[in-house]
Protein backbone atom coordinates (compact mmCIF):
# COMPACT_ATOMS: atom_id res chain seq x y z
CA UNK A 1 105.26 90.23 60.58
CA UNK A 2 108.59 90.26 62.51
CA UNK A 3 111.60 88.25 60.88
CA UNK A 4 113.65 86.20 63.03
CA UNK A 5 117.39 86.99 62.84
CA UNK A 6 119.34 83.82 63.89
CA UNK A 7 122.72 84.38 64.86
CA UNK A 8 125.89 82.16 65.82
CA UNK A 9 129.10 82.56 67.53
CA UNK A 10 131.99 80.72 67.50
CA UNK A 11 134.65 80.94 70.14
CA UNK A 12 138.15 79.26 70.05
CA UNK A 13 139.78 78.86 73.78
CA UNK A 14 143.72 77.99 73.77
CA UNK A 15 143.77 76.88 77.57
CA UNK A 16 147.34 76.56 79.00
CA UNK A 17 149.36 73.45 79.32
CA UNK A 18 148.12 72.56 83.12
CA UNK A 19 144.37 73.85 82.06
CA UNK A 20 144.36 71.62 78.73
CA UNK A 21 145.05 68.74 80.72
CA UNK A 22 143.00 69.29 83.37
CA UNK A 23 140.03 69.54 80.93
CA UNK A 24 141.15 66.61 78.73
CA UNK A 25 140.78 64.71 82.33
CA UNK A 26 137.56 66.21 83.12
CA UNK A 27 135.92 65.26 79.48
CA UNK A 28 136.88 62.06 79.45
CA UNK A 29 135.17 61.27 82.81
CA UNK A 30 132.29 62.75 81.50
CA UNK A 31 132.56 60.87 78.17
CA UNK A 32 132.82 57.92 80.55
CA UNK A 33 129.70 58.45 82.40
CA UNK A 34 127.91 59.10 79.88
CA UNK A 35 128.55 56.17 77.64
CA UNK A 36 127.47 54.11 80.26
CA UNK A 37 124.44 55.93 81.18
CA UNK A 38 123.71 55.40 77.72
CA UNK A 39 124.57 51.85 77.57
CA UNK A 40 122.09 51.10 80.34
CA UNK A 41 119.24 52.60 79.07
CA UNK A 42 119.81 51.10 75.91
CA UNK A 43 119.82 47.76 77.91
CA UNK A 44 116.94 48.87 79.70
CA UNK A 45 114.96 49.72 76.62
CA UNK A 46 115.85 46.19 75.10
């Protein structure tokens, strides 16, 4: 019987000044658009 190895890495990214805000932006559109898609299928589901 073959054992299963599980393995994780973990990564640390130290964007620039311009980058860092560019992805702070970017997240908290997504955040955004996903708290309402979650709000309406909670509404949805009630």
């Amino acid at each position: 019987m073959a054992q299963i190895v599980k393995r994780a890495y973990r990564y640390r990214f130290h964007p620039p000044p311009e980058q860092a805000s560019q992805l702070a932006r970017t997240f908290g559109c997504v955040r955004l658009v996903y708290n309402k898609a979650l709000e309406e299928r909670t509404r949805a589901y009630d």
